[in-house]
Protein backbone atom coordinates (compact mmCIF):
# COMPACT_ATOMS: atom_id res chain seq x y z
CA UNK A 1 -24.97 -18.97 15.53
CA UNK A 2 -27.36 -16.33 14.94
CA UNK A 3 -31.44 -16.30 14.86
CA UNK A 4 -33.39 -16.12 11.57
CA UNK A 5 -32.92 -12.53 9.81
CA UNK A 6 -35.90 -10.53 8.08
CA UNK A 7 -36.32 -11.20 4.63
CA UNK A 8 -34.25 -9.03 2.70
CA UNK A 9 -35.81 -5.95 1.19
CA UNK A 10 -35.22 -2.82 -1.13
CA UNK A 11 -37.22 -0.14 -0.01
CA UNK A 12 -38.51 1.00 -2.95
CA UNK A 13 -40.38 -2.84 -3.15
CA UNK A 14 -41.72 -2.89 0.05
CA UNK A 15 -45.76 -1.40 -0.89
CA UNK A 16 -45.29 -4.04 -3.64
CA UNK A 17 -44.24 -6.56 -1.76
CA UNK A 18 -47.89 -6.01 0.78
CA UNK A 19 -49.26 -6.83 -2.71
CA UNK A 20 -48.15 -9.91 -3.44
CA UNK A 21 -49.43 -13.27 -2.66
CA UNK A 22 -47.63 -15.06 0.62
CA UNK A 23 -46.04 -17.90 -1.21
CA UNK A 24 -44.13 -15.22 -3.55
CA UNK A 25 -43.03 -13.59 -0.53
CA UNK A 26 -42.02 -16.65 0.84
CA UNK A 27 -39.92 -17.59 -2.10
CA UNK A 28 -38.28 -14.83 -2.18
CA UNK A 29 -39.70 -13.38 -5.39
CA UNK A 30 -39.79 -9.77 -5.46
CA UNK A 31 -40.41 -7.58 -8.24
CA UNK A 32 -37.07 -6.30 -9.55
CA UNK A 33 -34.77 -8.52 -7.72
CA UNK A 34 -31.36 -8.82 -8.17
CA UNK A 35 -29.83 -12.19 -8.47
CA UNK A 36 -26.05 -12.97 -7.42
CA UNK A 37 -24.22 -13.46 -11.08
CA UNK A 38 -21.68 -16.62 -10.66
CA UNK A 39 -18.11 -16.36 -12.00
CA UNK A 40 -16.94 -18.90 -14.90
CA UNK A 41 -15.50 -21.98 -13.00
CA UNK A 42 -12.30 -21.27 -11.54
CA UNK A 43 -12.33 -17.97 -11.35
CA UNK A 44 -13.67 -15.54 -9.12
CA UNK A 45 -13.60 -11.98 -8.25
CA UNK A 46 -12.21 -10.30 -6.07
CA UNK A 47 -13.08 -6.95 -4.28
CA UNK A 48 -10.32 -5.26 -2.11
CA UNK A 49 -10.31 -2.10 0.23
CA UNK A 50 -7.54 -0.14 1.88
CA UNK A 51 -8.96 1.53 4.86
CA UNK A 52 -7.36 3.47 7.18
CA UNK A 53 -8.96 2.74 10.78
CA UNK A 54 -11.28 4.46 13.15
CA UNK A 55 -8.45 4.06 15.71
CA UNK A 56 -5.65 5.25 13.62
CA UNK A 57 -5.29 7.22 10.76
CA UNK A 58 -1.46 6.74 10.52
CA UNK A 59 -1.69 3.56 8.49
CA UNK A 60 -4.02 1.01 6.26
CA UNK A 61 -5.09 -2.57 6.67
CA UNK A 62 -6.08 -4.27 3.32
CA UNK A 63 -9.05 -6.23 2.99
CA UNK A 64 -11.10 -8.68 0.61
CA UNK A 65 -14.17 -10.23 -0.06
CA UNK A 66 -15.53 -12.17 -2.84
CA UNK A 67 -19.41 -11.02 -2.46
CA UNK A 68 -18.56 -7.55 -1.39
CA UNK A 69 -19.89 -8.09 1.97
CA UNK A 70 -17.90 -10.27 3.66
CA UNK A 71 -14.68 -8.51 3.49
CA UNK A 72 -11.81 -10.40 5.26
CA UNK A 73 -8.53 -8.73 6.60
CA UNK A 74 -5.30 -9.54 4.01
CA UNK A 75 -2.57 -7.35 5.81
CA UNK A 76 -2.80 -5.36 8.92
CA UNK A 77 -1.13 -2.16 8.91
CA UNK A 78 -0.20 -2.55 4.82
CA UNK A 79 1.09 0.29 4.40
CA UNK A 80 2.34 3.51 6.72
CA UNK A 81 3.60 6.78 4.94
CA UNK A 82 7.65 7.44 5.94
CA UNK A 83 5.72 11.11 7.07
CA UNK A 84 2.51 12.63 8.25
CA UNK A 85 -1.36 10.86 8.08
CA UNK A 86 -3.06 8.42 5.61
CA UNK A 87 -6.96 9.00 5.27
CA UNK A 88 -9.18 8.87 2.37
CA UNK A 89 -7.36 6.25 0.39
CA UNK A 90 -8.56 5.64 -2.96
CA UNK A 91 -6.84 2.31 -4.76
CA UNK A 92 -6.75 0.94 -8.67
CA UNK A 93 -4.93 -0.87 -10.54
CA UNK A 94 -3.06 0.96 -13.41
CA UNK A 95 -2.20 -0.92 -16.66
CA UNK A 96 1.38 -1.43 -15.36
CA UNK A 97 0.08 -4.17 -13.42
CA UNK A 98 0.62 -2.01 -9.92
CA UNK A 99 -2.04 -1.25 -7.30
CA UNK A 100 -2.10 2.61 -6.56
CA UNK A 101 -3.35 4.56 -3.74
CA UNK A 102 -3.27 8.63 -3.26
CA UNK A 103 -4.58 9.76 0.00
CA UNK A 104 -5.05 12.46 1.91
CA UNK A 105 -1.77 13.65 4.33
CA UNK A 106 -2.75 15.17 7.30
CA UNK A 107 -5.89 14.62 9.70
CA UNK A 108 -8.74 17.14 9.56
CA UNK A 109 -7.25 19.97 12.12
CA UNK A 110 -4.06 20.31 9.86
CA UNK A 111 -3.50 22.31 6.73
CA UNK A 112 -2.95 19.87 3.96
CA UNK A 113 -1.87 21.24 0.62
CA UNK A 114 -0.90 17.68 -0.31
CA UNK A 115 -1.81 14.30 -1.38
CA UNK A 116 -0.30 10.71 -1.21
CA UNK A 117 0.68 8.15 -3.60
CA UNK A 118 1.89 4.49 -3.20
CA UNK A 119 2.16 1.80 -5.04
CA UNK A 120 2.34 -2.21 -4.72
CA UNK A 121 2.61 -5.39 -6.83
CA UNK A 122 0.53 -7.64 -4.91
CA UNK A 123 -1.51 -5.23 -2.45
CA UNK A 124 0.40 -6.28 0.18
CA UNK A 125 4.12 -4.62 0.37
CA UNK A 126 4.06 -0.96 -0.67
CA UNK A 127 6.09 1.61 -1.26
CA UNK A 128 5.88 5.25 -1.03
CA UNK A 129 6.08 7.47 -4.00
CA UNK A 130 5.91 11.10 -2.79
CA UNK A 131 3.58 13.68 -2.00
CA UNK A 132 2.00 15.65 -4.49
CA UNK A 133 1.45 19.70 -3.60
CA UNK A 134 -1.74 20.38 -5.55
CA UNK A 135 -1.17 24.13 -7.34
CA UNK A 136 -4.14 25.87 -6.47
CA UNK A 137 -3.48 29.39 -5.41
CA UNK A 138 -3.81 29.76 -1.51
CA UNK A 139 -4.83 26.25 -0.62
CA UNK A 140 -5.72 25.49 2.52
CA UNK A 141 -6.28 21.91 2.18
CA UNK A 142 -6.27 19.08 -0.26
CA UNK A 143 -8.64 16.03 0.52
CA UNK A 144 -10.04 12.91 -0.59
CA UNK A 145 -8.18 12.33 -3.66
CA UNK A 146 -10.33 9.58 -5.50
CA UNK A 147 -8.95 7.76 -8.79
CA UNK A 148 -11.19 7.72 -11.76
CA UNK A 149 -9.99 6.30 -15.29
CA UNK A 150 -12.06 7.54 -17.63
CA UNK A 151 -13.69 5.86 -21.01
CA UNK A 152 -10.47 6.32 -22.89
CA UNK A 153 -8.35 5.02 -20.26
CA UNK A 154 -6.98 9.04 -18.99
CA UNK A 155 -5.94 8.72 -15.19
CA UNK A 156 -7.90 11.24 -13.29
CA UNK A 157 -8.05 12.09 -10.08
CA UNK A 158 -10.83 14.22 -7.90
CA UNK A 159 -9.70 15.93 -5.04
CA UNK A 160 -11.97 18.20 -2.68
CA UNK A 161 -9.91 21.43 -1.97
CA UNK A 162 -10.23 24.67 0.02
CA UNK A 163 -8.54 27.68 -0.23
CA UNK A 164 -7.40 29.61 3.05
CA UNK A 165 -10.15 32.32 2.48
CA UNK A 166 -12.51 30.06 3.61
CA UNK A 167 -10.95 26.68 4.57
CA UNK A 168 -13.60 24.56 5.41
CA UNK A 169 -15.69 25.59 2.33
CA UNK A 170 -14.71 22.10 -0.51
CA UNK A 171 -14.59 22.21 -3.95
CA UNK A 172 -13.99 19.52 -6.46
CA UNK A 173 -10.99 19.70 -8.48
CA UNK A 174 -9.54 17.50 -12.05
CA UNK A 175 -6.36 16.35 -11.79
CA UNK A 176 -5.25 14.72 -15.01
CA UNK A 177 -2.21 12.17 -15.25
CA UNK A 178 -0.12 14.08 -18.07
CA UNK A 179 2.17 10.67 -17.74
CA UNK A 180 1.84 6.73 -17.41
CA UNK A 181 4.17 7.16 -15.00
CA UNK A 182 1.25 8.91 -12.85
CA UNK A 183 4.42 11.28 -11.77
CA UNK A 184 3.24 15.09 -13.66
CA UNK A 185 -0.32 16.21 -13.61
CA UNK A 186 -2.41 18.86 -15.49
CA UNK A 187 -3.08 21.89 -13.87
CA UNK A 188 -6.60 21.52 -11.25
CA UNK A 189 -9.90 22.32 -12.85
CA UNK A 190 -12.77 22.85 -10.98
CA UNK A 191 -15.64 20.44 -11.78
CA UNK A 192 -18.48 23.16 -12.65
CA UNK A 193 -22.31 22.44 -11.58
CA UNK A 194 -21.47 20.61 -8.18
CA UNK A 195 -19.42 24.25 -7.00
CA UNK A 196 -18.71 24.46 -3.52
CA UNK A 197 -19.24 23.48 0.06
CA UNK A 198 -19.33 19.57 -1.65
CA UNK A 199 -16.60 17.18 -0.50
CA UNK A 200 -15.91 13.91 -0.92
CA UNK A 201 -16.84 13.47 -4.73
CA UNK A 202 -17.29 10.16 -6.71
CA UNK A 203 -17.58 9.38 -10.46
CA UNK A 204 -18.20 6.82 -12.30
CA UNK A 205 -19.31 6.81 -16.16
CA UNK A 206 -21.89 4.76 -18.02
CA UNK A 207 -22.26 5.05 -21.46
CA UNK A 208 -21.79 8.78 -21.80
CA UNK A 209 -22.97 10.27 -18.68
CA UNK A 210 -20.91 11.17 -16.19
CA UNK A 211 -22.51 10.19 -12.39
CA UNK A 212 -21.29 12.08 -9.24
CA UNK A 213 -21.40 11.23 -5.89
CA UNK A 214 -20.90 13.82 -3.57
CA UNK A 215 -21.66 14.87 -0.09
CA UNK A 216 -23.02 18.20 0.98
CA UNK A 217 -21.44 20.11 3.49
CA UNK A 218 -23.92 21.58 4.97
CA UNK A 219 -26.75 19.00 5.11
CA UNK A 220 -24.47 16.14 5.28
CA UNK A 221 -26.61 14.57 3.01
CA UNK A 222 -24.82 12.75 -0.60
CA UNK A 223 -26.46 14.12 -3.54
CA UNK A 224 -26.25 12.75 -6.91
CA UNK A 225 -25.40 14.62 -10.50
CA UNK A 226 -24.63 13.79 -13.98
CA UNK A 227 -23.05 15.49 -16.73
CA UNK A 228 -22.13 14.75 -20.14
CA UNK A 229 -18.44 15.83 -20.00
CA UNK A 230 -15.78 15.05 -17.71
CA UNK A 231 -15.48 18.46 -16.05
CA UNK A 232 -19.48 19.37 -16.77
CA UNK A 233 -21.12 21.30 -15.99
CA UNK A 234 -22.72 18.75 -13.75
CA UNK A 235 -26.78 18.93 -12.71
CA UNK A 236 -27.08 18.02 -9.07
CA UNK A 237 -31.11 16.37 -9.24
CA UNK A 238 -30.94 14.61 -5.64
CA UNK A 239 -30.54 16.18 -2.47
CA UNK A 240 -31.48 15.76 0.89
CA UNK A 241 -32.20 12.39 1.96
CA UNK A 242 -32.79 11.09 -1.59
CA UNK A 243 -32.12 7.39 -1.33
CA UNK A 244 -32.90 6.86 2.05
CA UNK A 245 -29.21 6.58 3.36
CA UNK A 246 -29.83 9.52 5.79
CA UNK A 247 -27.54 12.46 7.23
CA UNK A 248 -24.12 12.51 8.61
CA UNK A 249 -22.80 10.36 5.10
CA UNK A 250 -19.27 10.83 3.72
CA UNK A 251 -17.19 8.92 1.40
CA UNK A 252 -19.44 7.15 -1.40
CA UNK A 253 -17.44 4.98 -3.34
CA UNK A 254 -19.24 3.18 -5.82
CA UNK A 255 -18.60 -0.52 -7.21
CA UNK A 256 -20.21 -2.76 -10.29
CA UNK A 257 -21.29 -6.13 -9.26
CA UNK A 258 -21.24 -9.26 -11.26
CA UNK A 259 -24.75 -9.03 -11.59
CA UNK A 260 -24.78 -5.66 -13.31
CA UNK A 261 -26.60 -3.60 -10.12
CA UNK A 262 -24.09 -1.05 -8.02
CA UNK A 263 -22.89 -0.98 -4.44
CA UNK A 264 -22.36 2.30 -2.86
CA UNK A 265 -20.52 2.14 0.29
CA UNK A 266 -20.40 4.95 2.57
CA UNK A 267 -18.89 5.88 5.86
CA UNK A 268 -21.71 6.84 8.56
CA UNK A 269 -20.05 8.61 10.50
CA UNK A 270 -22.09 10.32 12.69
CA UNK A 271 -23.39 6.59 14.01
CA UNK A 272 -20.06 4.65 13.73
CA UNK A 273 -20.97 2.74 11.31
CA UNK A 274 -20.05 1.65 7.47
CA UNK A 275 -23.04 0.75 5.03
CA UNK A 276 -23.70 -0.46 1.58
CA UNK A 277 -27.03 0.24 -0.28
CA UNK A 278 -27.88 -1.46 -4.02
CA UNK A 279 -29.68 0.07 -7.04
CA UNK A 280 -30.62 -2.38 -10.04
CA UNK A 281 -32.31 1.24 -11.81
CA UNK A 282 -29.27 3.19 -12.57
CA UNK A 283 -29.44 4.93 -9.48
CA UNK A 284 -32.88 5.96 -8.81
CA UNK A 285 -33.76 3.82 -6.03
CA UNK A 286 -31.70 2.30 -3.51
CA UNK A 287 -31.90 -0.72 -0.89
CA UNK A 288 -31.98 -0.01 2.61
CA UNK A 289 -28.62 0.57 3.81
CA UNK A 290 -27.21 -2.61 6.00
CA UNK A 291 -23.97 -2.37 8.29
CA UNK A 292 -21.34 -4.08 6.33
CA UNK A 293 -20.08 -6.75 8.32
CA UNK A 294 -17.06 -7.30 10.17
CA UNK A 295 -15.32 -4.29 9.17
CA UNK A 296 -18.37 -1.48 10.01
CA UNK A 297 -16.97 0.85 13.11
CA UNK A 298 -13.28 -0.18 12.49
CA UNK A 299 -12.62 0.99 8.72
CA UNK A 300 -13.01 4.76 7.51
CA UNK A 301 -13.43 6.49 3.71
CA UNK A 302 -12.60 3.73 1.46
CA UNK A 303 -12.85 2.98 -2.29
CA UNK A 304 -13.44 -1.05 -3.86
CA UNK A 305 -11.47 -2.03 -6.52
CA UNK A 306 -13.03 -5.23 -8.68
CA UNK A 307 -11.12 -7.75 -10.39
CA UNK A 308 -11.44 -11.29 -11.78
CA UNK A 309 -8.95 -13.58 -10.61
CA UNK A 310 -8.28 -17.58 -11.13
CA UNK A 311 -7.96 -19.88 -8.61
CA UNK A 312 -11.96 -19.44 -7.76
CA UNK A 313 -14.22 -21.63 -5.66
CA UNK A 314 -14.27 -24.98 -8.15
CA UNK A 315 -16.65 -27.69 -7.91
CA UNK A 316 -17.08 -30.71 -11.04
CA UNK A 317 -20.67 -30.69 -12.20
CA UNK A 318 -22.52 -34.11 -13.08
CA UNK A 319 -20.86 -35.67 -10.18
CA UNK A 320 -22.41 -36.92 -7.31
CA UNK A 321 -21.05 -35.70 -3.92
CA UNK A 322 -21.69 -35.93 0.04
CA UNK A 323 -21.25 -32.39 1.81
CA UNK A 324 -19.38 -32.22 4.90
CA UNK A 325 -19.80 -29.97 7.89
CA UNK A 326 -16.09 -27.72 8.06
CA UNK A 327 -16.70 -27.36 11.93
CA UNK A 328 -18.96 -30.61 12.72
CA UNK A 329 -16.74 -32.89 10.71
CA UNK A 330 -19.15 -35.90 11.48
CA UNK A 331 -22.16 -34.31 9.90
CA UNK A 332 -23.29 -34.14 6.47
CA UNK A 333 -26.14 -32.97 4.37
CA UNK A 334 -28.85 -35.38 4.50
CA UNK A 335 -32.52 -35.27 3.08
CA UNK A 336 -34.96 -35.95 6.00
CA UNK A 337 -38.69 -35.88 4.83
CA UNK A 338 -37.70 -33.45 2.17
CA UNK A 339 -36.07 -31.04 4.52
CA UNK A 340 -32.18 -30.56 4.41
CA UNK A 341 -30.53 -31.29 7.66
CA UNK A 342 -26.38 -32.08 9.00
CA UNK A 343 -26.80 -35.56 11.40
CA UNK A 344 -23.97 -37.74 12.04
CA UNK A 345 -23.12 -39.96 8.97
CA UNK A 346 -20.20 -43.00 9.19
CA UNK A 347 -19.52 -46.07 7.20
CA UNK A 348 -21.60 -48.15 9.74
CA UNK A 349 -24.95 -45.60 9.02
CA UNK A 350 -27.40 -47.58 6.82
CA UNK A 351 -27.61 -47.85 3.06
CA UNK A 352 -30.67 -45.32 3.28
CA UNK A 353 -29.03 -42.72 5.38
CA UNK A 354 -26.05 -43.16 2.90
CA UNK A 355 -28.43 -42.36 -0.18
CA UNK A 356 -29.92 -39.94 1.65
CA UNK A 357 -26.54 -38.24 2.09
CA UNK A 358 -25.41 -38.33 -1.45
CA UNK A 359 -26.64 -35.63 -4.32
CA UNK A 360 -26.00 -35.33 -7.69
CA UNK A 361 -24.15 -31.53 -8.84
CA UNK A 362 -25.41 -29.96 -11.77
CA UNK A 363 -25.70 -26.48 -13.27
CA UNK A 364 -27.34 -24.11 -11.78
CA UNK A 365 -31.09 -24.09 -13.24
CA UNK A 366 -31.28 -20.07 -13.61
CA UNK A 367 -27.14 -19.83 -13.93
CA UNK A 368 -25.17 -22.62 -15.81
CA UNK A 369 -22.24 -21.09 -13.83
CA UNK A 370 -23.48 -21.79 -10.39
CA UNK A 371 -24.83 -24.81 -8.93
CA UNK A 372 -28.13 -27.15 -8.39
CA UNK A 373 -28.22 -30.23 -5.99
CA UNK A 374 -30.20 -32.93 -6.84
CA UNK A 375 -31.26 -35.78 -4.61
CA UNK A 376 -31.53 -39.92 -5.88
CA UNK A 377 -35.50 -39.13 -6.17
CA UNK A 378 -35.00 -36.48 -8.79
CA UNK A 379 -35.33 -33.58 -6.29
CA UNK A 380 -33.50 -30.23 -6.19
CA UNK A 381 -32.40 -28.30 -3.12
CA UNK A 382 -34.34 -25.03 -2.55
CA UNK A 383 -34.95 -22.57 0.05
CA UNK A 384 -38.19 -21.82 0.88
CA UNK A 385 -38.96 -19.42 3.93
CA UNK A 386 -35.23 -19.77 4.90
CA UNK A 387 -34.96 -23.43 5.11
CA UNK A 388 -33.36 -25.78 2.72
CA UNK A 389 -35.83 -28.27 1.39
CA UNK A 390 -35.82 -30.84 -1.58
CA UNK A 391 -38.50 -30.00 -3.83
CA UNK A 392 -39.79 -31.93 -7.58
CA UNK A 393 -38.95 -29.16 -10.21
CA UNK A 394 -42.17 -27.26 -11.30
CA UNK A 395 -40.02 -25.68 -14.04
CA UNK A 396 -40.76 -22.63 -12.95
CA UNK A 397 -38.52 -19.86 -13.37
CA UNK A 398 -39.51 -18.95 -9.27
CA UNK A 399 -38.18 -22.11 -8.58
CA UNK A 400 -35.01 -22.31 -10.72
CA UNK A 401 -33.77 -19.18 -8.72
CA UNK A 402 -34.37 -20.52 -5.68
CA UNK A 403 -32.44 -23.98 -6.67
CA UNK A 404 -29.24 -22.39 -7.57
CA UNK A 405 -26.58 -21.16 -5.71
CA UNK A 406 -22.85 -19.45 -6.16
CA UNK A 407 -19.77 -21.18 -4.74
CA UNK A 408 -17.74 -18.64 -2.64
CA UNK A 409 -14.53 -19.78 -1.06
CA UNK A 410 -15.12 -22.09 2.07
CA UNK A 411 -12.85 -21.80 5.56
CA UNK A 412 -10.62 -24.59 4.78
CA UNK A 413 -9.30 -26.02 2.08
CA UNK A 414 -11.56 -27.43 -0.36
CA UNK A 415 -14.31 -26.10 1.27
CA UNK A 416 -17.47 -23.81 -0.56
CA UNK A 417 -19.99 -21.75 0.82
CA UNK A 418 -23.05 -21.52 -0.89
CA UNK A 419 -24.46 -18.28 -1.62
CA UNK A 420 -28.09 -18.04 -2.99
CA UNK A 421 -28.77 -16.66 -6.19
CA UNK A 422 -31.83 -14.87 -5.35
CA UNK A 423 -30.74 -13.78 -2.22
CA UNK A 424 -27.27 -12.51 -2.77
CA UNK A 425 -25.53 -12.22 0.49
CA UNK A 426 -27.66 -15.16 1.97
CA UNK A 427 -25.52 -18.78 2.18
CA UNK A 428 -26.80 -22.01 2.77
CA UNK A 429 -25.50 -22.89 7.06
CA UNK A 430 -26.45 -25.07 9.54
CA UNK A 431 -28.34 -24.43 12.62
CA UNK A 432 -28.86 -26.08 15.26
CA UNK A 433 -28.42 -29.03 13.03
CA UNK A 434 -30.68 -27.83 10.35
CA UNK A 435 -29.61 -26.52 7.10
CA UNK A 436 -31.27 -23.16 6.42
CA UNK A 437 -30.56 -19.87 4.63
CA UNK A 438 -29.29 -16.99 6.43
CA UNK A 439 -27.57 -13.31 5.90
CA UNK A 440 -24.29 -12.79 6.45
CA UNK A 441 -22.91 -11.29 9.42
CA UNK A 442 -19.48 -11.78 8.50
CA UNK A 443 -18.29 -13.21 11.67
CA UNK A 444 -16.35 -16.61 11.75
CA UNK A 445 -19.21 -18.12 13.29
CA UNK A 446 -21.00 -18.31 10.43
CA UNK A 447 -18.30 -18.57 7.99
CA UNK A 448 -17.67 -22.03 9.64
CA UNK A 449 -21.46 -22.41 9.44
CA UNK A 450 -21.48 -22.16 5.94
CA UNK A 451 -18.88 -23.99 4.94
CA UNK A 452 -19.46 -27.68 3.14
CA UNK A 453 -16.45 -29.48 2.05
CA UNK A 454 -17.79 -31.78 -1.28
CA UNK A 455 -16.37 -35.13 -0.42
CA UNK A 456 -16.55 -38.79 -1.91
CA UNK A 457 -20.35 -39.70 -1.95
CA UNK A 458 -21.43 -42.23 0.42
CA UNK A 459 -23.49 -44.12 -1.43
């Protein structure tokens, strides 16, 4: 169990925040917060990785998560080339139905005029394809290939290459897929306006605007560019310590979350660590960079690919349920003088600890997808200032986003956690028999924590 987190913050918010009367800050209400989208019932999404590790860059382990924090190992050591290194994996799926990764070959001290592809039907088993020699005129090394399909559905892939006139100096190239069978490529072009001495480059496209991700050489630092074409020229506007990530920053690899804001995760290397950072603004401002959980200082260079899968985190609404503690199996949610707490509940407990243990499920009052809990007096569960409380509804909207919550996938079977909608990466867990609302740290402490397994009411 862990002790009571800082509120969570974006530090573009924080002279706004000193602004604001205490009870907003309290509820969580901060100007331009993002809320935590919930999936249509049964269904969910699911965000996987394919990491090669700190401690060995000879193979992958693949991960998931469904909040893309929380990211939870799937197969050690998935995949190991027949030859040579895998770093730098990039993975997607391709409209063949198969998962794809191209990586780079050979670790940093080695000339590398190639890159990697596999492929698997269920991100598990893979198989090597071959090794692709990239055919640019005295290459020195090839690195970082990262898959981008653009708005017409072209395969592309970037790759950061040097030539052996200068072999630490990166440019990135175009590769286009001239095949579905992602087997023949077009010849490399060099992506004009981010030029060289960048590495590690990242695109995604909104509308019609191309947005790079790329780190600086030199500085370390990732800037940011757009262009209006695939292969520019591109405008590099941020440099230096832009968003507030800081120096020593490789990797970016960018993801769309259900709730419409991006998550940029990047490999800090020169700490050890892995961080994500969130913009809701199209990328001008950026949350505060948190250690990912779990997996920070074990996985390296990564990319996230998102899909929507059934078979979600299910729970029937207009129903009334008890909620039972996954690791204090004894203990249920109970209203105690309007605050939420887990004490021991049996068939001999009285008729008003019963009632007091039963609630009522209903859509969630700012997402009809997610889920409020109301108690037999008419009163939702809410956090407020990190505990869970039952509250009358004041209708407003404040309080419908502090009322609802997303059902992620508890630790055993039939079991939910409760994310906040507010607070996205927050879930509902006990402590020290209170139930209260905490960050995620990703360890299975507090995945038993937070998980509730919705049971037969007692009363």
């Amino acid at each position: 169990m862990t002790t009571r987190p800082p509120a969570p913050s974006r530090r573009t918010l924080l002279r706004a925040m000193a602004a604001l009367p205490a009870s907003a800050v309290l509820l969580g209400e901060l100007p331009g917060a993002a809320y935590a989208a919930a999936p249509a019932s049964g269904n969910a999404t699911r965000y996987t990785i394919v990491p090669f590790l700190n401690s060995n860059d000879g193979t992958v382990n693949v991960y998931q998560s469904d909040d893309a924090i929380d990211f939870r190992l799937v197969q050690s050591s998935a995949y190991t080339p027949p030859s040579n290194r895998i770093r730098d994996a990039s993975v997607f799926k391709h409209t063949d139905g198969y998962y794809y990764v191209t990586y780079t070959t050979h670790t940093w001290q080695d000339t590398s005029t190639t890159i990697g592809f596999a492929r698997s039907s269920d991100r598990v088993n893979w198989t090597f394809l071959y090794d692709y020699t990239v055919p640019i005129t005295s290459l020195s090394r090839a690195w970082a290939p990262e898959w981008f399909v653009d708005s017409d559905g072209s395969v592309n892939i970037i790759v950061s290459c040097s030539v052996t006139s200068d072999e630490w100096i990166f440019t990135p190239y175009l590769l286009k897929a001239t095949n579905t069978a992602l087997t023949a490529w077009s010849s490399p072009v060099a992506l004009s306006g981010i030029g060289s001495n960048h590495i590690d480059t990242f695109l995604v496209k909104i509308g019609s605007t191309y947005h790079a991700f790329t780190k600086n050489e030199t500085t370390k630092y990732i800037e940011y560019a757009t262009a209006s074409a695939l292969t520019g020229p591109y405008t590099i506007s941020k440099t230096g310590d832009w968003a507030g990530w800081g120096s020593y920053r490789e990797g970016p690899a960018l993801v769309q979350l259900d709730n419409g804001g991006w998550r940029l995760f990047f490999d800090g290397y020169g700490d050890g660590t892995y961080y994500y950072s969130d913009s809701y603004d199209t990328f001008a401002t950026w949350s505060t960079p948190v250690a990912l959980p779990v997996i920070s200082g074990t996985a390296r260079h990564f990319t996230v690919i998102k899909e929507t899968v059934s078979g979600g985190p299910s729970l029937a609404k207009n129903v009334t349920r008890s909620f039972q503690s996954v690791n204090y199996t004894t203990r249920y949610w109970q209203t105690q003088s309007s605050l939420l707490n887990l004490p021991v509940v049996t068939s001999s407990s009285t008729s008003t600890e019963k009632t007091a243990s039963t609630f009522t499920v209903v859509a969630g009052l700012a997402d009809s997808n997610g889920y409020s809990f109301r108690d037999s007096s008419g009163n939702y569960l809410r956090h407020y200032n990190y505990r869970a409380r039952f509250d009358a509804n004041d209708s407003t909207t404040t309080f419908a986003k502090d009322a609802t919550f997303v059902a992620r996938t508890g630790t055993a079977t039939g079991s939910l956690r409760f994310e906040s909608y507010n607070y996205p990466g927050y879930y509902l867990r006990h402590y020290s028999y209170q139930l209260r609302l905490d960050r995620s740290d990703g360890t299975d402490t507090f995945r038993q924590d937070s998980s509730f397994t919705p049971v037969t009411a007692w009363a």
